[in-house]
Protein backbone atom coordinates (compact mmCIF):
# COMPACT_ATOMS: atom_id res chain seq x y z
CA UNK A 1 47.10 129.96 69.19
CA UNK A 2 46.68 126.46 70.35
CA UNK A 3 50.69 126.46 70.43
CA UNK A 4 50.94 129.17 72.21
CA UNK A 5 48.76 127.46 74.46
CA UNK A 6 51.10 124.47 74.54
CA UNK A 7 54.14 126.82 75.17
CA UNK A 8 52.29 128.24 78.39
CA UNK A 9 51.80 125.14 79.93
CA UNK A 10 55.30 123.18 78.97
CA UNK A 11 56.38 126.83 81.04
CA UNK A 12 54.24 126.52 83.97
CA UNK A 13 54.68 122.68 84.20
CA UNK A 14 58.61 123.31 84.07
CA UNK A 15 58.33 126.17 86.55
CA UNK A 16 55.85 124.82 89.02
CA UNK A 17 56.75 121.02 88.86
CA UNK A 18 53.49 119.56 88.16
CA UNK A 19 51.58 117.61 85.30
CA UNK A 20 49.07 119.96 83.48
CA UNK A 21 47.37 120.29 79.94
CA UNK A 22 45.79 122.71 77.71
CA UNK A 23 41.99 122.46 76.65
CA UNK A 24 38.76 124.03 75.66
CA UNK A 25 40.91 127.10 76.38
CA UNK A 26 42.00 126.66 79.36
CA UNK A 27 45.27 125.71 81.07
CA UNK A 28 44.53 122.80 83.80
CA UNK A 29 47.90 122.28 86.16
CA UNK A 30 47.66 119.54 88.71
CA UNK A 31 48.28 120.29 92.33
CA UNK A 32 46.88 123.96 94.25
CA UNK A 33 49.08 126.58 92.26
CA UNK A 34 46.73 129.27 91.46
CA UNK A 35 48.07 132.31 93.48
CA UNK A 36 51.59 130.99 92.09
CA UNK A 37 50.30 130.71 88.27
CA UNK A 38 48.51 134.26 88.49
CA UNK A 39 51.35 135.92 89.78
CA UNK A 40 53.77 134.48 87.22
CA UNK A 41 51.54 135.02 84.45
CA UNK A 42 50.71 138.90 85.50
CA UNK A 43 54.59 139.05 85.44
CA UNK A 44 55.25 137.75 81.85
CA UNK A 45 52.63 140.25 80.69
CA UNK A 46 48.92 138.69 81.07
CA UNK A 47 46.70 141.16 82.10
CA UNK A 48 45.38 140.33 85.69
CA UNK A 49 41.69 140.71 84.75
CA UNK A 50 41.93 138.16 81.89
CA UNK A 51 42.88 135.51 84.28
CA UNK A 52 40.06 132.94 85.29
CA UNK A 53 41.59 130.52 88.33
CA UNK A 54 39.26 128.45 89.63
């Protein structure tokens, strides 16, 4: 799971140009993305209400 994890982020760092890591659980991306990063994720299949941005 934890490279799953890694996977997500390498995407979202790629796609959103920004540093970020995975941790505790969590994805943390540098820089305000989080109506970005929800949409994208709802699109590759995340359900919406499993989603915690913060």
């Amino acid at each position: 799971k934890q490279s799953d994890m890694q996977k997500i982020v390498k995407e979202l760092k790629s796609t959103f140009a920004c540093g970020g890591t995975a941790k505790d659980g969590f994805i943390m991306l540098q820089g305000d993305h989080r109506d970005d990063v929800r949409d994208y994720l709802v699109k590759k299949g995340f359900n919406d209400a499993a989603i915690e941005v913060q």
